[in-house]
Each structure stands twice: as C-alpha cells, then as structure tokens.
PDB file of N, CA and C in Angstrom:
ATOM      1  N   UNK A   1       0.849  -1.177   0.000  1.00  0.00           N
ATOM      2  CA  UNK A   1       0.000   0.000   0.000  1.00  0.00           C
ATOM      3  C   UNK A   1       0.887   1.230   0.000  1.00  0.00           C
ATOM      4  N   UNK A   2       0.638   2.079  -0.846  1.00  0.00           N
ATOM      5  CA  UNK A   2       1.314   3.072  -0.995  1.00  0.00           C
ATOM      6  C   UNK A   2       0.180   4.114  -1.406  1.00  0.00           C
ATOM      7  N   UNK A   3       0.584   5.286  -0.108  1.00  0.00           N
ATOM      8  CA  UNK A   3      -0.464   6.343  -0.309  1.00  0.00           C
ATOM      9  C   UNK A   3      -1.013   6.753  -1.319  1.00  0.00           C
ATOM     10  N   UNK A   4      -2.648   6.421  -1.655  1.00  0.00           N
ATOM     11  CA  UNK A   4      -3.443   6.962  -2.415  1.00  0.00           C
ATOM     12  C   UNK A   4      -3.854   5.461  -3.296  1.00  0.00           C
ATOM     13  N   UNK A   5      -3.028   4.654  -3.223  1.00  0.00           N
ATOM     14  CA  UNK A   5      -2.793   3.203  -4.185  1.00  0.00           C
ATOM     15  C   UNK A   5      -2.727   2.003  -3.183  1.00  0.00           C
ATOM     16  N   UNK A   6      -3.339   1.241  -3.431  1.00  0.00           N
ATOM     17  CA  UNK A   6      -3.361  -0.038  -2.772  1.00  0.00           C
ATOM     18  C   UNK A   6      -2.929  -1.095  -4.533  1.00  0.00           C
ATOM     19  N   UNK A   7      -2.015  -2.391  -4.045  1.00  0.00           N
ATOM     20  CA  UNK A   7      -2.373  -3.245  -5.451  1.00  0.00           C
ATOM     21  C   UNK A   7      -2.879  -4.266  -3.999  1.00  0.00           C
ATOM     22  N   UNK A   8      -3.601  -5.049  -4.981  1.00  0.00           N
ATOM     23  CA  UNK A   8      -4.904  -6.189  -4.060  1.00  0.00           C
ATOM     24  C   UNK A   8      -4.270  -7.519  -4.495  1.00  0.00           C
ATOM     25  N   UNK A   9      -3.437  -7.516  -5.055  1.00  0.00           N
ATOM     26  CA  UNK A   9      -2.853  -9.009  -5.637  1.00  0.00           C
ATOM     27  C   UNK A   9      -4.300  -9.298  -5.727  1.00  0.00           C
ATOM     28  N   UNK A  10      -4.421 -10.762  -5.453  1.00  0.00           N
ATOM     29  CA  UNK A  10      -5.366 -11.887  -5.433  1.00  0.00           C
ATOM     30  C   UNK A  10      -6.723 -11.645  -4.516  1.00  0.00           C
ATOM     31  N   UNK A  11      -6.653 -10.751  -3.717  1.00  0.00           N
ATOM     32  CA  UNK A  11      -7.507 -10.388  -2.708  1.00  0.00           C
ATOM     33  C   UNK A  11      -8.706  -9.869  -3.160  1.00  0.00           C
ATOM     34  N   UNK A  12      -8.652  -8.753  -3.610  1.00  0.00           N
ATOM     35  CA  UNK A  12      -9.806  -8.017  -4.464  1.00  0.00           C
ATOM     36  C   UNK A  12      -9.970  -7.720  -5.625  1.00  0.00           C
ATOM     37  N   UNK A  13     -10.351  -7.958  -6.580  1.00  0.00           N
ATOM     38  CA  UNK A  13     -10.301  -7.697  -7.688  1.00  0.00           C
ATOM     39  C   UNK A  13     -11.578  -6.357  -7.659  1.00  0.00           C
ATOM     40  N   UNK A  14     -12.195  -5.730  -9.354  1.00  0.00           N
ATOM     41  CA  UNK A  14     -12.981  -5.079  -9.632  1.00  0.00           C
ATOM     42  C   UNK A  14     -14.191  -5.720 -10.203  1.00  0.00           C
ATOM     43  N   UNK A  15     -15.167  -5.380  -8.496  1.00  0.00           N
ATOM     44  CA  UNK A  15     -16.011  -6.377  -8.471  1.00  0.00           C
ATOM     45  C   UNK A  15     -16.419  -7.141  -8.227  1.00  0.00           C
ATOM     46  N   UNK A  16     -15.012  -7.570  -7.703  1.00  0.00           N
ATOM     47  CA  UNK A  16     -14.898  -9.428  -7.043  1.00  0.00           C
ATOM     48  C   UNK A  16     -13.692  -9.558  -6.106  1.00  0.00           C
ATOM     49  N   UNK A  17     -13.513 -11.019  -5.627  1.00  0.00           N
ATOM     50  CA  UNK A  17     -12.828 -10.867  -4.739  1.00  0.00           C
ATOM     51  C   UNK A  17     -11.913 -11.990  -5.140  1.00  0.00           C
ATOM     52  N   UNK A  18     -10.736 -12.312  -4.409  1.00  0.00           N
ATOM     53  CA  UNK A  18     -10.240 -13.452  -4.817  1.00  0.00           C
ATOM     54  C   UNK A  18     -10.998 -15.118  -4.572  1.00  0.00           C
ATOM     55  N   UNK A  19     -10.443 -15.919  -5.111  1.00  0.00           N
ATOM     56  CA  UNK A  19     -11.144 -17.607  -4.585  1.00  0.00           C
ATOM     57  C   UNK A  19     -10.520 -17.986  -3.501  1.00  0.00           C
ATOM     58  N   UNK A  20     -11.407 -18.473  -2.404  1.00  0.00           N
ATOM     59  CA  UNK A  20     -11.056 -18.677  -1.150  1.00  0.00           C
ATOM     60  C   UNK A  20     -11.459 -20.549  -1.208  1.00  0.00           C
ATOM     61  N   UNK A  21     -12.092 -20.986  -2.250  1.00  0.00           N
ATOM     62  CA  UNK A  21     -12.373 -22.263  -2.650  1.00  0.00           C
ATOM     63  C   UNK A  21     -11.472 -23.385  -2.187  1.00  0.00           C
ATOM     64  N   UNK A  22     -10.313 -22.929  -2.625  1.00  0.00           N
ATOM     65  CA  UNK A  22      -8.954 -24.179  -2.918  1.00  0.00           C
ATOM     66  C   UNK A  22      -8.657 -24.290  -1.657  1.00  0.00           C
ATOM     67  N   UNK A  23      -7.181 -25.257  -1.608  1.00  0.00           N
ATOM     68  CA  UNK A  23      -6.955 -26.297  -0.653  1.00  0.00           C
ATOM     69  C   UNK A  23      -6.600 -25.077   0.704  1.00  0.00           C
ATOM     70  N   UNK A  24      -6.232 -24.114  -0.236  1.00  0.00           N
ATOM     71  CA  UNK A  24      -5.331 -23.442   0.909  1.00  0.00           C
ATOM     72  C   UNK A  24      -6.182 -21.815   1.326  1.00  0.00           C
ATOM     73  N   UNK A  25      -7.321 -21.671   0.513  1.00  0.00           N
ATOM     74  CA  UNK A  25      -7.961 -20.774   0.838  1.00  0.00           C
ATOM     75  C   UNK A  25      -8.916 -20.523   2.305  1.00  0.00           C
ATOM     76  N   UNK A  26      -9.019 -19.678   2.840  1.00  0.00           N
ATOM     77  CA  UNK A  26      -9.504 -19.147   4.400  1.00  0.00           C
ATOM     78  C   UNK A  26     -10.359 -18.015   4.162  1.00  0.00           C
ATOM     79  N   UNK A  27     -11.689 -18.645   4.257  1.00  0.00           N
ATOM     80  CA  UNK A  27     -12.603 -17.692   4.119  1.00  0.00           C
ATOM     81  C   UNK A  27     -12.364 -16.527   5.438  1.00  0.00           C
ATOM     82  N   UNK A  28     -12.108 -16.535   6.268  1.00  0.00           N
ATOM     83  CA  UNK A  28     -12.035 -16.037   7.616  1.00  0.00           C
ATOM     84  C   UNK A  28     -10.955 -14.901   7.181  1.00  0.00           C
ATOM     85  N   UNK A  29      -9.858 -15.043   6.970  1.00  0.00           N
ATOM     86  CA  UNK A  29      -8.822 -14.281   6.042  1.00  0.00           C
ATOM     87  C   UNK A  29      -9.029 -13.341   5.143  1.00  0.00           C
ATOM     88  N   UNK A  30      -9.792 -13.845   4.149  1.00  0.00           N
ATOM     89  CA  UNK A  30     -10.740 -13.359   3.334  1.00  0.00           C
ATOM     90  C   UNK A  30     -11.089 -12.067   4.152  1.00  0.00           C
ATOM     91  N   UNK A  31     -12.327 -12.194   4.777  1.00  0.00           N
ATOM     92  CA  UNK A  31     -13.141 -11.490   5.416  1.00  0.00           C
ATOM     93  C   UNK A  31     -12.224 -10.364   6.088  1.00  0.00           C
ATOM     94  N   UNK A  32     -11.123 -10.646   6.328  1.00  0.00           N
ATOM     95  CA  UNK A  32     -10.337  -9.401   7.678  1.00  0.00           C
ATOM     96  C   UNK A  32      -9.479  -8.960   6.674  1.00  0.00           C
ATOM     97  N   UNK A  33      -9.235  -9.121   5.752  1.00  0.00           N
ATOM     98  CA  UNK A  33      -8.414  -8.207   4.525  1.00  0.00           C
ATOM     99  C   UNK A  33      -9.568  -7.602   3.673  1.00  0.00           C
ATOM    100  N   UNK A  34     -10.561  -7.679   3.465  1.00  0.00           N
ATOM    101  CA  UNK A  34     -11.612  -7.068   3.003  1.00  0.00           C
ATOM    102  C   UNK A  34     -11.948  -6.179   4.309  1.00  0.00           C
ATOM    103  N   UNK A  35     -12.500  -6.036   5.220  1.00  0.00           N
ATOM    104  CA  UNK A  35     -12.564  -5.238   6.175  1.00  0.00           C
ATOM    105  C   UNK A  35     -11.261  -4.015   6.247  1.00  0.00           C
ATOM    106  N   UNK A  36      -9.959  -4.813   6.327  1.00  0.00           N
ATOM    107  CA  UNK A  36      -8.983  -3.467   6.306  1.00  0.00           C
ATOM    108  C   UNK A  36      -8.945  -2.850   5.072  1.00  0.00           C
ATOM    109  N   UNK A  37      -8.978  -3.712   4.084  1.00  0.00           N
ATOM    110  CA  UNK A  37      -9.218  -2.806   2.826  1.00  0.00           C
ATOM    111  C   UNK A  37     -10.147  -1.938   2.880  1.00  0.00           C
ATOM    112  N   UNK A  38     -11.399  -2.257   3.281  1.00  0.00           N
ATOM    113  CA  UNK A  38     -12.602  -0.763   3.524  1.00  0.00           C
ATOM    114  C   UNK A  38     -12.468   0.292   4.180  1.00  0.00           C
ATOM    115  N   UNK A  39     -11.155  -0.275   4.928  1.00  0.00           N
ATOM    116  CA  UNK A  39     -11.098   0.814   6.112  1.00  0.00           C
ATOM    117  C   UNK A  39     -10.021   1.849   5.341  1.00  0.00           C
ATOM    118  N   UNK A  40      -9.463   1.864   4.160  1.00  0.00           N
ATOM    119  CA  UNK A  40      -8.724   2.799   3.494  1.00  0.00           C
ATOM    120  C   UNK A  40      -9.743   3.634   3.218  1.00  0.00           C
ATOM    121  N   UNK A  41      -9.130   4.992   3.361  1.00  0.00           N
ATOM    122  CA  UNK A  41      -9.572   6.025   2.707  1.00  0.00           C
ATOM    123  C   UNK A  41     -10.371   5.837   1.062  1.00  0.00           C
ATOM    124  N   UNK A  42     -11.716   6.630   0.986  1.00  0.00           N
ATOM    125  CA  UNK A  42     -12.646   6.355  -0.208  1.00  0.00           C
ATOM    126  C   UNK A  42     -11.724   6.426  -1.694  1.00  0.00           C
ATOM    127  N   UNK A  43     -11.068   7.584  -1.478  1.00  0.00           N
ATOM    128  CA  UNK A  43     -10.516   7.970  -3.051  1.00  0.00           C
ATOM    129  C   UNK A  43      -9.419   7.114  -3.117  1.00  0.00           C
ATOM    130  N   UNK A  44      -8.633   6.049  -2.321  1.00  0.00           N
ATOM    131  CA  UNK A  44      -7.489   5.098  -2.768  1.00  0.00           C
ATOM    132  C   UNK A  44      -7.863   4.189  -4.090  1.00  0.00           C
ATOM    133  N   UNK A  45      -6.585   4.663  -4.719  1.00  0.00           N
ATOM    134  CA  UNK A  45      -6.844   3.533  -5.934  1.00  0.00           C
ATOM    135  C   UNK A  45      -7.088   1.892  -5.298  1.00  0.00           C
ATOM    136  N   UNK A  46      -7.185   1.363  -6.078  1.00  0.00           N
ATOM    137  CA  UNK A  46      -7.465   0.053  -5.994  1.00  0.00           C
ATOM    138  C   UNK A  46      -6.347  -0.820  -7.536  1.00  0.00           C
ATOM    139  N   UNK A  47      -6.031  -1.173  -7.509  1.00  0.00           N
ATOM    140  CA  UNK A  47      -5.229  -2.256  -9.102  1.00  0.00           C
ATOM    141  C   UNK A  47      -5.176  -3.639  -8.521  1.00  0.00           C
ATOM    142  N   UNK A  48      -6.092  -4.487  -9.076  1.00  0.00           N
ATOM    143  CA  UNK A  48      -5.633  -5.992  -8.684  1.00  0.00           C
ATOM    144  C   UNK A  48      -4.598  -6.503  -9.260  1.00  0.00           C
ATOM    145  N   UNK A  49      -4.412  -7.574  -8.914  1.00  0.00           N
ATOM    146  CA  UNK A  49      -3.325  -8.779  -9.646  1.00  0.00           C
ATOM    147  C   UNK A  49      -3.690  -9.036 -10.988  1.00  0.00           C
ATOM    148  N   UNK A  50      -4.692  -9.139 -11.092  1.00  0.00           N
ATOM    149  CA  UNK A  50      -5.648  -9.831 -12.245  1.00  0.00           C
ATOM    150  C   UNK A  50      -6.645  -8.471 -12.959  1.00  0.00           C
ATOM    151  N   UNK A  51      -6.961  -8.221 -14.389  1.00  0.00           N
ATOM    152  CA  UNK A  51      -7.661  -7.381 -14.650  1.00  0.00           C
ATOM    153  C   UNK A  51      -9.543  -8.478 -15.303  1.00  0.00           C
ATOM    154  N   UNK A  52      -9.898  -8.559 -14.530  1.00  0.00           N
ATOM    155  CA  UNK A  52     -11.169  -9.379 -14.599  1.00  0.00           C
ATOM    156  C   UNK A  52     -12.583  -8.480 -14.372  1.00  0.00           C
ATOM    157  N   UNK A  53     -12.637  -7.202 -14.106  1.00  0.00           N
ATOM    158  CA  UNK A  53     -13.786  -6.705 -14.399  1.00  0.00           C
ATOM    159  C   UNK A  53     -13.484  -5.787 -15.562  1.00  0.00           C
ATOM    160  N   UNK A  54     -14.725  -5.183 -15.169  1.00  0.00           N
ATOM    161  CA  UNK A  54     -14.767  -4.236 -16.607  1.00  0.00           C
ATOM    162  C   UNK A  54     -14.162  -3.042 -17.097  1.00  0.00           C
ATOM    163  N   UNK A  55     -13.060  -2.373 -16.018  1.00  0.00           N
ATOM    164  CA  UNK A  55     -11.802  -2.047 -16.351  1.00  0.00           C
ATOM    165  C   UNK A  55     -10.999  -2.580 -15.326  1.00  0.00           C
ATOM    166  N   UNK A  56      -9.648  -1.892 -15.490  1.00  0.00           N
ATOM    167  CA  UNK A  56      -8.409  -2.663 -15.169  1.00  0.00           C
ATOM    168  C   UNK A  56      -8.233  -2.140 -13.433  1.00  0.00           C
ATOM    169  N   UNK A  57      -9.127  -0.934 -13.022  1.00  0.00           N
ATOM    170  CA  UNK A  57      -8.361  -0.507 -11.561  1.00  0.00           C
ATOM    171  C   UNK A  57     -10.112   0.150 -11.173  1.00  0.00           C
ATOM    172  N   UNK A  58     -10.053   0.242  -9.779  1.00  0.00           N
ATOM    173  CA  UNK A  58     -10.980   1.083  -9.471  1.00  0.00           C
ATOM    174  C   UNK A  58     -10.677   1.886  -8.380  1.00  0.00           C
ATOM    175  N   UNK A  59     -11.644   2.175  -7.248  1.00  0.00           N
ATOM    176  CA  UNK A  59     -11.350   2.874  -5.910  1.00  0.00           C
ATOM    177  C   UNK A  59     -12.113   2.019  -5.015  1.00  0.00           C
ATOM    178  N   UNK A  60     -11.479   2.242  -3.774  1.00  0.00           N
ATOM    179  CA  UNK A  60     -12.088   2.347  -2.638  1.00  0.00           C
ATOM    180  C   UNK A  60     -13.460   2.456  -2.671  1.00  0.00           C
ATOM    181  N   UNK A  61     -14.167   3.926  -2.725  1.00  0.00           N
ATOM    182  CA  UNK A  61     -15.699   4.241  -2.595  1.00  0.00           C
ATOM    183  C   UNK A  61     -16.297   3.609  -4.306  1.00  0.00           C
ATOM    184  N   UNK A  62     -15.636   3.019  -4.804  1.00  0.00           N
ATOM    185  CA  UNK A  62     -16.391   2.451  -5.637  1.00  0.00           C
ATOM    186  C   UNK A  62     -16.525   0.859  -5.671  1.00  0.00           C
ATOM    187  N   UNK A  63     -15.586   0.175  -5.011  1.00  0.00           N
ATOM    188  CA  UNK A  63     -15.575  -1.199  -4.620  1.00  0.00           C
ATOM    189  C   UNK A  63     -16.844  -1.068  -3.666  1.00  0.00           C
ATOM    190  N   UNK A  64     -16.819  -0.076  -2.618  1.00  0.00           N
ATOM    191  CA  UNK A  64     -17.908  -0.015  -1.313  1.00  0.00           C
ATOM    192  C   UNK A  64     -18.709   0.182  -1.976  1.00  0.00           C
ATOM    193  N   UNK A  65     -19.427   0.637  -2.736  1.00  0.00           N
ATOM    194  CA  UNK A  65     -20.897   0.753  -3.638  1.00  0.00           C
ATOM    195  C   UNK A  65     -20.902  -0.143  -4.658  1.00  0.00           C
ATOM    196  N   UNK A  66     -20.113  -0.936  -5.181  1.00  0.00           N
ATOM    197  CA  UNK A  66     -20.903  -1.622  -6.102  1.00  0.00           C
ATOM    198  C   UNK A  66     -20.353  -3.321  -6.142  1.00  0.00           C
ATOM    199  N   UNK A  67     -19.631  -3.533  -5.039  1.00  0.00           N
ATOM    200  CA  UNK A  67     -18.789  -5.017  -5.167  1.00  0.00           C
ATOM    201  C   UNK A  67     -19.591  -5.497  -3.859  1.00  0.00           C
ATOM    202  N   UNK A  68     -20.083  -6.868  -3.945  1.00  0.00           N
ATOM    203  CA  UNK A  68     -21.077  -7.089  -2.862  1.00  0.00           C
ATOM    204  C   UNK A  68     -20.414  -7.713  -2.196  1.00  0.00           C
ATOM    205  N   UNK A  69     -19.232  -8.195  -2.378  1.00  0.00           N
ATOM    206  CA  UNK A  69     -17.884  -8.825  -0.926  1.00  0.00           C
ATOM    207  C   UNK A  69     -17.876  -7.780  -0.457  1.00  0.00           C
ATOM    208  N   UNK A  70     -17.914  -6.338  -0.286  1.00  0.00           N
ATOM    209  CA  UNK A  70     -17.241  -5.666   0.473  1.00  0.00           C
ATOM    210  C   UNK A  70     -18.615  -4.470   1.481  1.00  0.00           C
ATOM    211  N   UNK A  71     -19.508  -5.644   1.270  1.00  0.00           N
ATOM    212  CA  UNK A  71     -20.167  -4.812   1.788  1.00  0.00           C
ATOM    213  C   UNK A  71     -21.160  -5.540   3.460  1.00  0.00           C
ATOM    214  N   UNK A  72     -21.049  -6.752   4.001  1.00  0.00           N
ATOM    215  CA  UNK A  72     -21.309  -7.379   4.922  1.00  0.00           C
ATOM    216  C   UNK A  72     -20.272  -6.895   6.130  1.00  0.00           C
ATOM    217  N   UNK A  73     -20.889  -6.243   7.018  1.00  0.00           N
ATOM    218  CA  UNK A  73     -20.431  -6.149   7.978  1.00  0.00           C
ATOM    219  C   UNK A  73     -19.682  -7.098   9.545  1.00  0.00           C
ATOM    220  N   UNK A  74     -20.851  -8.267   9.048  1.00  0.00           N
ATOM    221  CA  UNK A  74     -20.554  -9.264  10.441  1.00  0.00           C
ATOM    222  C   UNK A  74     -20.107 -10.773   9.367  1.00  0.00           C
ATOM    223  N   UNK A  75     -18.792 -11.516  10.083  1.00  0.00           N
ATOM    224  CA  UNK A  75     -18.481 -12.398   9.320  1.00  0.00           C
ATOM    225  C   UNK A  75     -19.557 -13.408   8.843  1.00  0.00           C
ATOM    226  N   UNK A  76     -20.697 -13.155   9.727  1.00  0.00           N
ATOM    227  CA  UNK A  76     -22.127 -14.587   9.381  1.00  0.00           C
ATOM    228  C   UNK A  76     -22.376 -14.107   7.847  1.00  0.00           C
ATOM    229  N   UNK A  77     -22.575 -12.691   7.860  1.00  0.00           N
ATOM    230  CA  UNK A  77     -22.896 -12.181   6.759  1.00  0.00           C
ATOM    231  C   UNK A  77     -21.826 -12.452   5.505  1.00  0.00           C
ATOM    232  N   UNK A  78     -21.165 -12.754   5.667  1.00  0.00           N
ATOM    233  CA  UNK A  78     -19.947 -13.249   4.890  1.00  0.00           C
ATOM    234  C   UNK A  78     -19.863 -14.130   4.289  1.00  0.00           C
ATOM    235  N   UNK A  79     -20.038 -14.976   5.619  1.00  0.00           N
ATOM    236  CA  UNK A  79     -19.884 -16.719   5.275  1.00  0.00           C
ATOM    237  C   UNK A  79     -21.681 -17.195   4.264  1.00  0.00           C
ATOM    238  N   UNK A  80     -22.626 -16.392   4.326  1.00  0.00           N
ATOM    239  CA  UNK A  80     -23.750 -16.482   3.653  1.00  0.00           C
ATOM    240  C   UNK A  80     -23.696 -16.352   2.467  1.00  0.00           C
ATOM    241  N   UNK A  81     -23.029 -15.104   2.071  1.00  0.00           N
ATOM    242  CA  UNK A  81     -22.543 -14.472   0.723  1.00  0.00           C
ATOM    243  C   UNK A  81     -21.888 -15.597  -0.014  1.00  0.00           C
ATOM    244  N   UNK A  82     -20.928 -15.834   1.011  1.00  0.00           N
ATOM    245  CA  UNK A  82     -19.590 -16.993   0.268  1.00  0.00           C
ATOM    246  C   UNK A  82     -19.975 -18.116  -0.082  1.00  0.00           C
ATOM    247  N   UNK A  83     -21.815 -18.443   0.413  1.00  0.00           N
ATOM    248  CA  UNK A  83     -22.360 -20.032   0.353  1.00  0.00           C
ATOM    249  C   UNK A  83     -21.750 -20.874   1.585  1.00  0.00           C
ATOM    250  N   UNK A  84     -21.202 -20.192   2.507  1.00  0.00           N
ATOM    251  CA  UNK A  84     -20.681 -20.955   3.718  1.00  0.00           C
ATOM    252  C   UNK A  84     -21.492 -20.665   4.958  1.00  0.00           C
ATOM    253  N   UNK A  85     -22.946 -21.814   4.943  1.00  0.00           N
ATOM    254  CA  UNK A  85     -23.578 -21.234   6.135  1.00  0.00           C
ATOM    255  C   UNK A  85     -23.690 -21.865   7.515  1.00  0.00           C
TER     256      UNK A  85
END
C-alpha cells in the first residue's frame, strides 16, 4: 500500500474478490483483509493482480458501492454471501 494506491494481488479484484475455494484458501482471512481494505480512505486507488472486471483498476468508494464482498459487515454475513452457512 502506498499512499493513495493499494495493489490487491489476489484479494480483491474489480467487483470481485479473490477464490477462497482451494486447498489453501480461508474464508475467515478473506473477510479481515476485506474489512482493512474498507477501512482505506474512499478515493485510494485500488489495481488488482488480475484485470477481470470491466476495467483494469478502481477505488475504494467504488468497490464499497458496487462489489457485494465488500459490503457485509458481520463475518455470518460473509460466510452467507460466500455459500458458507
């Protein structure tokens, strides 16, 4: 993280989030790097690892309005989202 810029590797993409599916994925993990990520300031860039939405970078206050990983507050709410109930 570098002021004003976050890169999300694998974590967040635009739109989406990384796969927590595989052998070695932790939904729980998941959930507390999405939380500190929200907690950046609105106007921080955002650039994932991967360019998989519909452009290549976004922000902060735009992941929080329109990416639905990043918007459950309590991990139940999480694990529902994720199909983990």
């Amino acid at each position: 993280h570098l002021p004003g810029i976050l890169l999300t590797g694998d974590t967040l993409f635009v739109g989406n989030i990384g796969n927590v599916e595989h052998e070695h994925g932790d939904l729980e993990a998941m959930y507390r790097s999405l939380r500190r990520i929200e907690s950046l300031p609105h106007d921080t860039e955002v650039f994932p690892g991967h360019d998989y939405g519909q452009k290549p970078s976004s922000s902060i206050s735009c992941e929080r309005r329109l990416n639905a990983y990043m918007r459950p507050v309590k991990l139940e709410q999480f694990r529902v989202l994720m199909g983990h109930l």
